[in-house]
Protein backbone atom coordinates (compact mmCIF):
# COMPACT_ATOMS: atom_id res chain seq x y z
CA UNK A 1 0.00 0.00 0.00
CA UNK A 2 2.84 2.65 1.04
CA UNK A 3 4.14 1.78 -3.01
CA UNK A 4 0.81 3.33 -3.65
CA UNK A 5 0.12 6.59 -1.45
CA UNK A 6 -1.72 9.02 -3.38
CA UNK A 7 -2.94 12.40 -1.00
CA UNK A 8 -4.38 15.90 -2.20
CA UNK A 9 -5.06 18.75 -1.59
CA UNK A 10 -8.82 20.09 -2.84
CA UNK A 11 -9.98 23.73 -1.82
CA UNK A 12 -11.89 25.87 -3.33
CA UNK A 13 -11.26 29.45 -5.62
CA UNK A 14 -13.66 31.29 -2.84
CA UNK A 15 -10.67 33.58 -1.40
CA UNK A 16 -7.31 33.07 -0.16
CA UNK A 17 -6.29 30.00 1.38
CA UNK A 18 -6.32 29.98 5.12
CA UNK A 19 -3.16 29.26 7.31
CA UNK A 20 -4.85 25.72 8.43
CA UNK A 21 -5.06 24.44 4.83
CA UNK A 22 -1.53 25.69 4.55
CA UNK A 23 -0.66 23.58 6.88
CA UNK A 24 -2.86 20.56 5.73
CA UNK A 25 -1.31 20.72 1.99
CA UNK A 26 2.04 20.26 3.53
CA UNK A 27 1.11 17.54 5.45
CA UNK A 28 -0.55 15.61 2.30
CA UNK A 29 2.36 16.59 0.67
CA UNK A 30 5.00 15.26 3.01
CA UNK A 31 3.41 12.31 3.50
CA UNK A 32 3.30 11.51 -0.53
CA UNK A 33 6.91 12.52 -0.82
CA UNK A 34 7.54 10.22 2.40
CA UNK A 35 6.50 6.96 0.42
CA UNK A 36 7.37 7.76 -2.97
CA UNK A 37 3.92 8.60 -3.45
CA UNK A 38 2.40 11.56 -5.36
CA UNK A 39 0.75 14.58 -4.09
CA UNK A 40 -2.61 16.00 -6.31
CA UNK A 41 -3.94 19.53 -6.77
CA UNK A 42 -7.63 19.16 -7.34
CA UNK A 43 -10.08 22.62 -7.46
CA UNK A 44 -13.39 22.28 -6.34
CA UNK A 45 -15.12 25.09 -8.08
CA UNK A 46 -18.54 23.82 -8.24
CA UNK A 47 -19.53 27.14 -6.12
CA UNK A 48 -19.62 29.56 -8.69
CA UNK A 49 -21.83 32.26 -6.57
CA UNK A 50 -18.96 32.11 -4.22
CA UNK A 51 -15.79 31.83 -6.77
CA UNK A 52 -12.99 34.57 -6.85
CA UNK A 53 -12.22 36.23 -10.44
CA UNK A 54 -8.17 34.48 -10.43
CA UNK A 55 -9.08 32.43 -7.36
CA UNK A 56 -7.53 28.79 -8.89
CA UNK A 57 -3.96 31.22 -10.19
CA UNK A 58 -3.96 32.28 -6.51
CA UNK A 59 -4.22 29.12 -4.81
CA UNK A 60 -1.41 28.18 -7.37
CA UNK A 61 0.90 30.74 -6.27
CA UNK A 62 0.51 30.83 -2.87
CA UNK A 63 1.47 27.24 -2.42
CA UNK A 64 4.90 27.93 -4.81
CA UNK A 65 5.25 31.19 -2.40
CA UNK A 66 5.46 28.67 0.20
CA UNK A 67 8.38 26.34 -1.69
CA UNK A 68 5.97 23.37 -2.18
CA UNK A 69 4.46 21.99 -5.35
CA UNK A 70 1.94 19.03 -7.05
CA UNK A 71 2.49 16.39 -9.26
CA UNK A 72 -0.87 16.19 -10.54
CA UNK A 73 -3.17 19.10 -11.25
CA UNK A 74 -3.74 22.22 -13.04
CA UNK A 75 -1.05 23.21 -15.06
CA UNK A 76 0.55 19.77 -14.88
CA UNK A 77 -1.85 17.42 -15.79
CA UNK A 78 -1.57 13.83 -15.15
CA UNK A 79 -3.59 10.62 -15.37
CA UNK A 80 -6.72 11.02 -13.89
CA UNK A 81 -7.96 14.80 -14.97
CA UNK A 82 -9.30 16.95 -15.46
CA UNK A 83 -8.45 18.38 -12.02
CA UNK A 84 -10.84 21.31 -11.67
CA UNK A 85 -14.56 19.80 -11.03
CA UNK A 86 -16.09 21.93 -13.01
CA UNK A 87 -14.94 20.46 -16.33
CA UNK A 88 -15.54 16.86 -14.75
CA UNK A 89 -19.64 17.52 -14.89
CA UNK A 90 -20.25 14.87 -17.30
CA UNK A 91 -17.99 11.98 -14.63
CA UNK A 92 -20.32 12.85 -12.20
CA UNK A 93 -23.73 12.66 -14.22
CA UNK A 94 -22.44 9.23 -15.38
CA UNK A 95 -21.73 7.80 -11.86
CA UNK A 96 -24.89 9.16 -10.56
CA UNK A 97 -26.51 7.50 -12.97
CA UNK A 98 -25.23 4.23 -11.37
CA UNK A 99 -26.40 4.84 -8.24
CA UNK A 100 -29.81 5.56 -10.02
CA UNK A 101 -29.72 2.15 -11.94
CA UNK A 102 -28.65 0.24 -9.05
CA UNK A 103 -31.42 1.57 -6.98
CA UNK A 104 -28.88 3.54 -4.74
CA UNK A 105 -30.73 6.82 -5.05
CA UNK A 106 -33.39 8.34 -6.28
CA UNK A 107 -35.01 11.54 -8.36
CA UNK A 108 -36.88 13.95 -5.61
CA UNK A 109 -38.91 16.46 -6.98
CA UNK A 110 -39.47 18.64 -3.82
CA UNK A 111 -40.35 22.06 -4.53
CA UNK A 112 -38.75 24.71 -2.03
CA UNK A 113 -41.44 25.51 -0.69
CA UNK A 114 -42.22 22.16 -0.09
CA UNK A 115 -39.18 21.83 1.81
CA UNK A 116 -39.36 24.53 3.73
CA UNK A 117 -42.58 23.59 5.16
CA UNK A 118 -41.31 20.36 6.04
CA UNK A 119 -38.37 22.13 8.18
CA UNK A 120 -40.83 24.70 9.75
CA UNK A 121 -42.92 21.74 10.69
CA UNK A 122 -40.04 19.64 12.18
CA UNK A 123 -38.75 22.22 14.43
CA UNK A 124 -41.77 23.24 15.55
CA UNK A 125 -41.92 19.88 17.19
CA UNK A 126 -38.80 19.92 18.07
CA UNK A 127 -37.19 17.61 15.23
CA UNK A 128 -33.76 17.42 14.10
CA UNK A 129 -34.44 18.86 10.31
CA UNK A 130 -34.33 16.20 7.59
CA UNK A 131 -35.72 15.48 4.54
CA UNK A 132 -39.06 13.29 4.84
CA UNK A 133 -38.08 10.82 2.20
CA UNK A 134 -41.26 12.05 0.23
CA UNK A 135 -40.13 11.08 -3.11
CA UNK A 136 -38.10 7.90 -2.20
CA UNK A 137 -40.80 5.41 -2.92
CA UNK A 138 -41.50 7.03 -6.54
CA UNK A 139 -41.16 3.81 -9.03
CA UNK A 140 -38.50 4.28 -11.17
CA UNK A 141 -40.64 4.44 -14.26
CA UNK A 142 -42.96 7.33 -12.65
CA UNK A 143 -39.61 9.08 -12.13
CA UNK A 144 -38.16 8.87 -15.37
CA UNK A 145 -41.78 10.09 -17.05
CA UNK A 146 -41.32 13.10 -14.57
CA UNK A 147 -38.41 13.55 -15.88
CA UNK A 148 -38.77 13.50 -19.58
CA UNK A 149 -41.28 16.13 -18.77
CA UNK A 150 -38.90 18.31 -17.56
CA UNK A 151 -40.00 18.47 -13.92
CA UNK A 152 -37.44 19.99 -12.05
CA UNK A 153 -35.05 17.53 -9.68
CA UNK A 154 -32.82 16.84 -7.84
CA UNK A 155 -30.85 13.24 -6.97
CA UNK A 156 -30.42 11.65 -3.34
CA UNK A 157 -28.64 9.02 -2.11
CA UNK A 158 -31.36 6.09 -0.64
CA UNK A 159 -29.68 5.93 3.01
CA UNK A 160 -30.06 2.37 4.50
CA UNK A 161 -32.18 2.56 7.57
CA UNK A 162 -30.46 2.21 11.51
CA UNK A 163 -27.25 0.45 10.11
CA UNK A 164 -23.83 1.18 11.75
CA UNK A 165 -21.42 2.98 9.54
CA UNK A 166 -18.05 2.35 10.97
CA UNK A 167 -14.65 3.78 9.44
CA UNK A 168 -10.83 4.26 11.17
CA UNK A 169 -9.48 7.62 11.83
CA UNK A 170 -5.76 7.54 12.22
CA UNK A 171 -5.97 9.62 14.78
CA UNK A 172 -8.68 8.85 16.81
CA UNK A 173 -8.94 4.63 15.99
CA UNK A 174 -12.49 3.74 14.90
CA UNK A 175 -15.79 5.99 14.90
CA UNK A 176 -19.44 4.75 14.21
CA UNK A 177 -22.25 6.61 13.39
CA UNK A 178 -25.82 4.94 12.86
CA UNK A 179 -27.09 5.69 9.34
CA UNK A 180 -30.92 6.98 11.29
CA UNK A 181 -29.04 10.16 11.85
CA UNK A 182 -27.63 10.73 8.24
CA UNK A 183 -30.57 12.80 5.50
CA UNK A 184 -30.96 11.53 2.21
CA UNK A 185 -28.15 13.94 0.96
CA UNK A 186 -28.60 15.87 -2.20
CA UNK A 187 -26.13 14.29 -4.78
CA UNK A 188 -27.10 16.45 -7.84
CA UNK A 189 -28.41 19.75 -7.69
CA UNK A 190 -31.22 20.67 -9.75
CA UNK A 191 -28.34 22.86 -12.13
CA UNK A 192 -26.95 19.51 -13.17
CA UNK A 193 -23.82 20.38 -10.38
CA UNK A 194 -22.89 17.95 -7.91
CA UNK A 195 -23.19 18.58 -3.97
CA UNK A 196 -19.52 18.46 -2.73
CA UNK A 197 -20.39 14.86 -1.25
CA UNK A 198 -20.73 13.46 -4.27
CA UNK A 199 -18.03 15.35 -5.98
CA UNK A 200 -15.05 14.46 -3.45
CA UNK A 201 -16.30 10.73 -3.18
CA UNK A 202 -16.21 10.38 -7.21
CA UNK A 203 -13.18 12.28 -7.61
CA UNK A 204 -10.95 10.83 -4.70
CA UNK A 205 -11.81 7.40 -6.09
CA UNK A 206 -11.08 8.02 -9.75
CA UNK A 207 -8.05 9.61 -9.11
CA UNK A 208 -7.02 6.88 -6.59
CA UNK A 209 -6.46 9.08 -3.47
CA UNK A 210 -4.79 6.16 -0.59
CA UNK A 211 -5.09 8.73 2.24
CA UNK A 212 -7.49 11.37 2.97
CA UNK A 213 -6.13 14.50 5.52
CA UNK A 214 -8.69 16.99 5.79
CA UNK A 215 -9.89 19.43 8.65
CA UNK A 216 -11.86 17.42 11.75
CA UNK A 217 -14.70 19.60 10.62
CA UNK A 218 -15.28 17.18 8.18
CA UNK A 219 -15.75 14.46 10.25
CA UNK A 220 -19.22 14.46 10.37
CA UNK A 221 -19.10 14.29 6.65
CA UNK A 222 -17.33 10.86 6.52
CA UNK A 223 -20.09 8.72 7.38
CA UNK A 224 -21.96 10.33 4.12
CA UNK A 225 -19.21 9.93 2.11
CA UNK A 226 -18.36 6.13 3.52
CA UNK A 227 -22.27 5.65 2.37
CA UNK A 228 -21.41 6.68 -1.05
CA UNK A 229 -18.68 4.65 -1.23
CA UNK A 230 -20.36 1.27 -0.12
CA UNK A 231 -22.62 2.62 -2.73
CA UNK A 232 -20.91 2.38 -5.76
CA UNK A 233 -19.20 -0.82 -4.29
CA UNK A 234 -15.71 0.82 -4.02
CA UNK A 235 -12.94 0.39 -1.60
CA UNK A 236 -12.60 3.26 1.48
CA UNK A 237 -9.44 5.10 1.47
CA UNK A 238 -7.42 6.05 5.17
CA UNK A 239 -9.18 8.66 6.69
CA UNK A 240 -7.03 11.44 9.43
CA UNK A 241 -8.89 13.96 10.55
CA UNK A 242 -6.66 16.88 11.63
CA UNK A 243 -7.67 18.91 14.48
CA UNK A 244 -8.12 23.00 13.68
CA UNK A 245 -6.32 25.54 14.91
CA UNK A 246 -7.21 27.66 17.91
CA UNK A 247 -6.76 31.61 17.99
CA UNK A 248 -3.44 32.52 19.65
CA UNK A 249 -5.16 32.92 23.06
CA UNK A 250 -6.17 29.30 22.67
CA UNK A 251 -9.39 30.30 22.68
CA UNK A 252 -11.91 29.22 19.72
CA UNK A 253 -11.20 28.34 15.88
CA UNK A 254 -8.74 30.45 14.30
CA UNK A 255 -11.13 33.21 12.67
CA UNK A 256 -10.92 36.09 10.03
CA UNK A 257 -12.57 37.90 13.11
CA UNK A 258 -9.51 37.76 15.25
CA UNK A 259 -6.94 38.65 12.85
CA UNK A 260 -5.43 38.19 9.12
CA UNK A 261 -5.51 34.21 8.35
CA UNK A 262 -4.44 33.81 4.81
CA UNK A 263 -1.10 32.08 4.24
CA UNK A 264 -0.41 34.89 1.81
CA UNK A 265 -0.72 37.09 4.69
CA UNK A 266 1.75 36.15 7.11
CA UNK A 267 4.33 36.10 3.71
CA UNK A 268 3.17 39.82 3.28
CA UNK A 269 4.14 40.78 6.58
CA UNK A 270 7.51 39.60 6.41
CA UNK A 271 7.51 36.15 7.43
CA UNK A 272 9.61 33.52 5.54
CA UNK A 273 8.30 30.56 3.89
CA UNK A 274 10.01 27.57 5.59
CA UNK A 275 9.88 29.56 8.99
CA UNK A 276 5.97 29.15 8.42
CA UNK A 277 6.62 25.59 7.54
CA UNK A 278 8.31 24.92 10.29
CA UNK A 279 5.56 26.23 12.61
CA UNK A 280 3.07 24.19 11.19
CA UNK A 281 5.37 21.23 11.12
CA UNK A 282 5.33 21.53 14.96
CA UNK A 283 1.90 22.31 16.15
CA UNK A 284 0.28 19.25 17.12
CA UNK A 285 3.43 17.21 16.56
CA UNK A 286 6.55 16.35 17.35
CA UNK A 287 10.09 15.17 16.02
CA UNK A 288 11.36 11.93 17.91
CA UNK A 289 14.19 13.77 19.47
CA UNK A 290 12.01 17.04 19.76
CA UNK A 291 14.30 19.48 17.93
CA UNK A 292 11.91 22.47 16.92
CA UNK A 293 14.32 23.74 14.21
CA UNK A 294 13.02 21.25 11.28
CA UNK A 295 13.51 21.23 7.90
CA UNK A 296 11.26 20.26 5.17
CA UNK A 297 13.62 16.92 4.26
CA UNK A 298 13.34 15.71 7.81
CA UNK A 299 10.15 16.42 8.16
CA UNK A 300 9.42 14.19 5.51
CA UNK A 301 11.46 11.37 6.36
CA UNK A 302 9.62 11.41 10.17
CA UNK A 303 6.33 12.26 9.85
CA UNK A 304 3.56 10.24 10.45
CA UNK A 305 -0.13 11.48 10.52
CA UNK A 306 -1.17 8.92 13.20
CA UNK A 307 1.22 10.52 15.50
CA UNK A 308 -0.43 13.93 15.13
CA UNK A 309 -1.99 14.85 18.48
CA UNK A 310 -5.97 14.72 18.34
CA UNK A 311 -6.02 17.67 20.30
CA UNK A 312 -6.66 21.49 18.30
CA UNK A 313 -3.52 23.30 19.54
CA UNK A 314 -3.24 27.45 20.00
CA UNK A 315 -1.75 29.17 16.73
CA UNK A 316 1.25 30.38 19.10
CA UNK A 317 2.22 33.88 17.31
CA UNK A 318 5.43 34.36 19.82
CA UNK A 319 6.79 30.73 18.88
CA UNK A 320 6.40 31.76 15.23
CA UNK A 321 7.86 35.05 15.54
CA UNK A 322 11.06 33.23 17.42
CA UNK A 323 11.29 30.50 14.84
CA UNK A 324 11.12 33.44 11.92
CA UNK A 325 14.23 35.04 13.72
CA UNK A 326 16.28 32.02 13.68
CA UNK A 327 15.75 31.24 9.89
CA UNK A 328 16.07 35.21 9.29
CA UNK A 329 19.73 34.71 11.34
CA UNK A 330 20.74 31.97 9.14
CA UNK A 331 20.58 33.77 5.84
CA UNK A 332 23.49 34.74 4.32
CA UNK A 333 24.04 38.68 3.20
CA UNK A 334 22.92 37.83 -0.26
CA UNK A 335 19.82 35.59 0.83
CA UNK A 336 19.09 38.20 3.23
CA UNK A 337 19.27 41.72 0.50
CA UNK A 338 17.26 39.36 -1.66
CA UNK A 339 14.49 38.26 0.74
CA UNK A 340 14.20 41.80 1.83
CA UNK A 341 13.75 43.67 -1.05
CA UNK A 342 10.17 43.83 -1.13
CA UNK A 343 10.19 45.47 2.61
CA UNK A 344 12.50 48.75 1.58
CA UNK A 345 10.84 51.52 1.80
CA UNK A 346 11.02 53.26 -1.90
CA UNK A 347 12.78 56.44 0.05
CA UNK A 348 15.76 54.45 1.50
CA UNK A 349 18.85 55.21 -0.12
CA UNK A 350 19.89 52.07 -2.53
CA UNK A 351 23.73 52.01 -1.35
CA UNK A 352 23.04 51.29 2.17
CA UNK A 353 20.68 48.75 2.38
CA UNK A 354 23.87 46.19 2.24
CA UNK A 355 25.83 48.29 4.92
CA UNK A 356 22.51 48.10 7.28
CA UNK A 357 21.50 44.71 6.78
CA UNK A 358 24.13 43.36 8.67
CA UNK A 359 23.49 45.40 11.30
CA UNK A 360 20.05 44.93 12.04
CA UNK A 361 20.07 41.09 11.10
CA UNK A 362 19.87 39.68 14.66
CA UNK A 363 17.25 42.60 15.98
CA UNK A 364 14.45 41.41 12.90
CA UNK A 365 11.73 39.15 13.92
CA UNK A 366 10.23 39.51 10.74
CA UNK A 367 11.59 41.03 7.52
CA UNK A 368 9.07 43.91 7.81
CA UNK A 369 10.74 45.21 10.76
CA UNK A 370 13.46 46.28 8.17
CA UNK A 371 11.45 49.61 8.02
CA UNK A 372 11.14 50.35 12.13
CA UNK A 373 14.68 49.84 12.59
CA UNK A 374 16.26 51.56 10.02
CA UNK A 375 13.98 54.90 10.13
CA UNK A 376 17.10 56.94 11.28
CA UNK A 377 19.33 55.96 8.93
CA UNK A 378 17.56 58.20 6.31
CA UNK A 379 14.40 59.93 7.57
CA UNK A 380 14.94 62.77 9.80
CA UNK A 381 14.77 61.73 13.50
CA UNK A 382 12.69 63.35 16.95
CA UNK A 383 12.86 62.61 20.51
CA UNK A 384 12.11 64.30 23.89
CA UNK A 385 14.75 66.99 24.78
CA UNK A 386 14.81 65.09 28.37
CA UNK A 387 16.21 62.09 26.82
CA UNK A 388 19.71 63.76 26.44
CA UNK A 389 19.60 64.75 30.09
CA UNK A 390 18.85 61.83 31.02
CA UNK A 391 21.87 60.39 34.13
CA UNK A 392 23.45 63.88 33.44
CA UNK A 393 24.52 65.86 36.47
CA UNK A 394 23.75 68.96 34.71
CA UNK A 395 22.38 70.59 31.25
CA UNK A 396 26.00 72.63 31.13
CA UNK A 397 27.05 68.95 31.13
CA UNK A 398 25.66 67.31 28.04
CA UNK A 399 26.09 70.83 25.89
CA UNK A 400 29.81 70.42 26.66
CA UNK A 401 29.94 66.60 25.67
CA UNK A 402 28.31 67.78 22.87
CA UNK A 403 30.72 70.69 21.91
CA UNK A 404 34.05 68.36 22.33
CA UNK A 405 32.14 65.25 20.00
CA UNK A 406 31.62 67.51 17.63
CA UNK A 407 35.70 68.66 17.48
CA UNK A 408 36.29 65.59 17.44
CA UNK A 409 35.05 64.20 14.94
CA UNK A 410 35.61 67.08 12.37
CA UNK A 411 39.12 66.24 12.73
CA UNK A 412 38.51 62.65 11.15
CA UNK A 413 40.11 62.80 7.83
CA UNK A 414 39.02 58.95 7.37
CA UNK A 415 35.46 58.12 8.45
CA UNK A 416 36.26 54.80 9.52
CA UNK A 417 35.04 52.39 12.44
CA UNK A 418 38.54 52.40 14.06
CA UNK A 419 38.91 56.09 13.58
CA UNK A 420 35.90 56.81 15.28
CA UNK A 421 35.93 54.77 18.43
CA UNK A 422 39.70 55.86 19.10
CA UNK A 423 38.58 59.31 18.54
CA UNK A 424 34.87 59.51 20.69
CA UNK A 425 35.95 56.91 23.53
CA UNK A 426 39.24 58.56 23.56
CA UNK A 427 37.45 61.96 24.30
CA UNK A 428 35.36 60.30 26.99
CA UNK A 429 37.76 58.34 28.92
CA UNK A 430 40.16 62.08 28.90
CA UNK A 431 37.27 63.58 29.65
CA UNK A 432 36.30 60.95 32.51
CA UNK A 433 32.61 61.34 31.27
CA UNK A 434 30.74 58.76 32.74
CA UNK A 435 30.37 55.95 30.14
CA UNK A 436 26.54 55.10 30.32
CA UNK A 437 25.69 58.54 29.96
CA UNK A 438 27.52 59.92 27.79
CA UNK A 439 27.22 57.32 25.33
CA UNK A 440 23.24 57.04 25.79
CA UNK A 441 23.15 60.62 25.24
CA UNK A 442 25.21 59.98 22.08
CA UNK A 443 22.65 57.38 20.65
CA UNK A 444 19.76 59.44 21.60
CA UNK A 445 21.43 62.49 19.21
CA UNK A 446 22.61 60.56 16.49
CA UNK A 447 19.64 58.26 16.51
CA UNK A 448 16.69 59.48 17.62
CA UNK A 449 16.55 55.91 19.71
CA UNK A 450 17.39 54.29 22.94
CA UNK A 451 17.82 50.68 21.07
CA UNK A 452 19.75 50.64 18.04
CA UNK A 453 22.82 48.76 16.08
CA UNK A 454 26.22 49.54 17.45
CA UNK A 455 26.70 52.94 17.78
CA UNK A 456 29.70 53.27 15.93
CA UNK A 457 28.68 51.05 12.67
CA UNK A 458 25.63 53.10 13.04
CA UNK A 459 27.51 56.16 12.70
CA UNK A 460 29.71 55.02 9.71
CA UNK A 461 26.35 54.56 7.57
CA UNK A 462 25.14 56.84 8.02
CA UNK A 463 28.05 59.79 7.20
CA UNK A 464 30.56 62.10 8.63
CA UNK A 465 28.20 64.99 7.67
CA UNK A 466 24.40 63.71 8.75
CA UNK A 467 26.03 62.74 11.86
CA UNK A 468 27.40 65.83 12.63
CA UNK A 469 24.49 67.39 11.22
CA UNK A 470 22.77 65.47 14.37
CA UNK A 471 24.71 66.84 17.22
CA UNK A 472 24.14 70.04 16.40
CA UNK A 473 20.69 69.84 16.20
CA UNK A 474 20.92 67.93 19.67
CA UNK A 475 23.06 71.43 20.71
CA UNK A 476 20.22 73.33 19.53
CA UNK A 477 17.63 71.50 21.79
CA UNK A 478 19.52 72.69 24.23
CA UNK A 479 19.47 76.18 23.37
């Protein structure tokens, strides 16, 4: 069977793909690569009300933003397509029809309103809502006449009455459900488009899907779709049912509500791709030695969906932002100027982004940050007057520590690291300034900041003249 794993990944063109499918698509995808196996792309667009205008080229890019890939699907092709359901209408008609001949469903012609009443009537006494079977007993000649009249209908499955429906989640061991509590689903819509019950069922088996990772949501949905299967008298693929993730407070589903959610998102604002990876690698599981620094080939080679906890598990924004700082810290300079780019602010001067990077490198949590802590290196600077008091016996003080800096460093022929910390500590330690102070009230001048880069890299990007230009302006706070 492991000669033969076949997983995928099917959403839907209604938006951007949420961080928990992200993280679903890479675990179908490790798991395929894990075996030898093959990983498929499928789009479900049979909700056209719903679809996005470029929805299936977005869900295309976003998973190559994130370094992964298919080896089925759209733009690939492969065996079993076509891969987006809406150009698979005619499959679906045909297998229906199956189900039809071999009395497995049935043609309802329920009206709406018909419906509705039903469903008023069932709640009112207190009913689970479900349809009443109305048309099930309908010979099959009767239906067909209604048919060829062009009576409006739909198609339902014929759900056996109180019979166990039993199938094996990999992560929870075996579930039953009694068949009394499942409706006679719709299977085809009155449009001729299939319900998505039908659709996955039909389309998982024909494209010989071995292992089915989905959302736990869906787990109410199995024991329809396990119906279907016995149904058309086809094998049931390996169901694991992965729990959802929890809002970073741990508390509820991860929602649009309490923040941005798209996996393009968190790439927008600066975090890398196989940081991201590496988060979802680790929520709800584990490496054997429990190393949380993983990368994609190891993942592969260790994971196992049955040792995913059953448990939904917090989306834990600090660990994130502390795994994004290690893979940030082990870029080179040239990964690093390239993965940045798209952060630079248009304003920043071109010829220092190099000199700053390296400065700044182990102070980014995401790449984003590029922007906060490099404002002073270009944009004019503010702060409170009181900061360059601040530890200062006296105003007279500072405006002399001031006065001698700026000597100082006028006499530099060669702006150089080496020439500037012999010349400014050399002033201080003549001067017997005291250190904390003096070289606080320094930052704060040339700066703007209290937390920056070394002070005297600082000062060599940013120029002999803006940072004297800087300590007079300091001078003239003082004023």
């Amino acid at each position: 069977m492991m000669n033969q794993v076949r997983t995928r990944m099917a959403p839907s063109p209604t938006g951007e793909m949420h961080v928990g499918s992200m993280a679903t698509l890479l675990k179908n995808y490790a798991f395929a690569k894990k075996y030898g196996g093959q990983f498929i792309l499928r789009i479900e667009d049979t909700d056209k009300l719903r679809e996005v205008p470029g929805g299936v080229e977005a869900i295309q890019a976003i998973i190559k933003r994130y370094g992964l890939d298919w080896d089925e699907g759209p733009g690939k092709g492969g065996e079993y397509g076509p891969y987006i359901q809406s150009a698979r209408l005619d499959i679906y008609k045909r297998e229906v029809q199956k189900l039809i001949d071999n009395d497995q469903a049935y043609y309802c012609f329920c009206s709406k309103e018909r419906l509705a009443e039903v469903k008023e009537q069932q709640m009112a006494n207190k009913q689970a809502p479900h349809y009443d079977r109305h048309c099930r007993d309908i010979s099959k000649e009767e239906a067909q006449q209604r048919v060829a009249n062009g009576e409006e209908y739909v198609i339902r499955l014929k759900v056996p009455e109180d019979q166990e429906i039993t199938f094996t989640d990999l992560l929870r061991g075996e579930i039953t459900f009694n068949s009394n509590l499942i409706d006679d689903q719709v299977l085809l819509k009155s449009d001729g488009y299939p319900t998505y019950h039908l659709a996955v069922v039909i389309d998982d088996y024909l494209m010989k899907i071995s292992h089915i990772m989905r959302g736990e949501e869906w787990i109410s949905s199995t024991p329809k779709h396990v119906l279907l299967y016995q149904a058309f008298g086809w094998s049931v693929p390996v169901f694991a049912h992965i729990p959802v993730f929890l809002n970073p407070d741990g508390k509820g589903k991860m929602s649009k509500r309490k923040g941005m959610v798209s996996a393009a998102s968190f790439l927008d604002r600066g975090y890398l791709a196989e940081a991201m990876l590496n988060f979802f690698m680790i929520l709800g599981w584990a490496k054997k030695d429990q190393q949380e620094v993983i990368s994609l080939e190891e993942y592969i080679q260790e994971f196992e969906p049955s040792d995913l906890s059953s448990n939904s598990v917090a989306f834990d924004i600090k660990k994130l932002n502390w795994l994004n700082g290690v893979y940030i810290r082990k870029l080179s300079n040239e990964q690093l100027l390239e993965k940045i780019a798209p952060f630079v602010p248009q304003d920043f001067p071109a010829d220092k982004v190099a000199q700053v990077l390296p400065l700044i490198q182990e102070r980014l949590i995401t790449l984003a940050d590029f922007t906060e802590l490099t404002k002073f290196f270009y944009g004019s600077i503010s702060y409170e007057t009181d900061l360059l008091l601040k530890k200062a016996d006296s105003k007279e003080l500072v405006i002399l520590e001031l006065n001698e800096t700026i000597k100082e460093i006028e006499t530099l022929s060669d702006w150089n690291l080496l020439e500037i910390e012999e010349k400014v500590m050399g002033l201080q330690e003549k001067k017997a300034w005291h250190r904390g102070q003096f070289f606080m009230m320094l930052r704060i001048a040339v700066t703007g900041e209290k937390a920056t880069p070394p002070l005297f890299d600082t000062m060599i990007v940013l120029g002999k003249e803006l940072v004297i230009s800087r300590l007079k302006e300091a001078l003239n706070k003082l004023s």
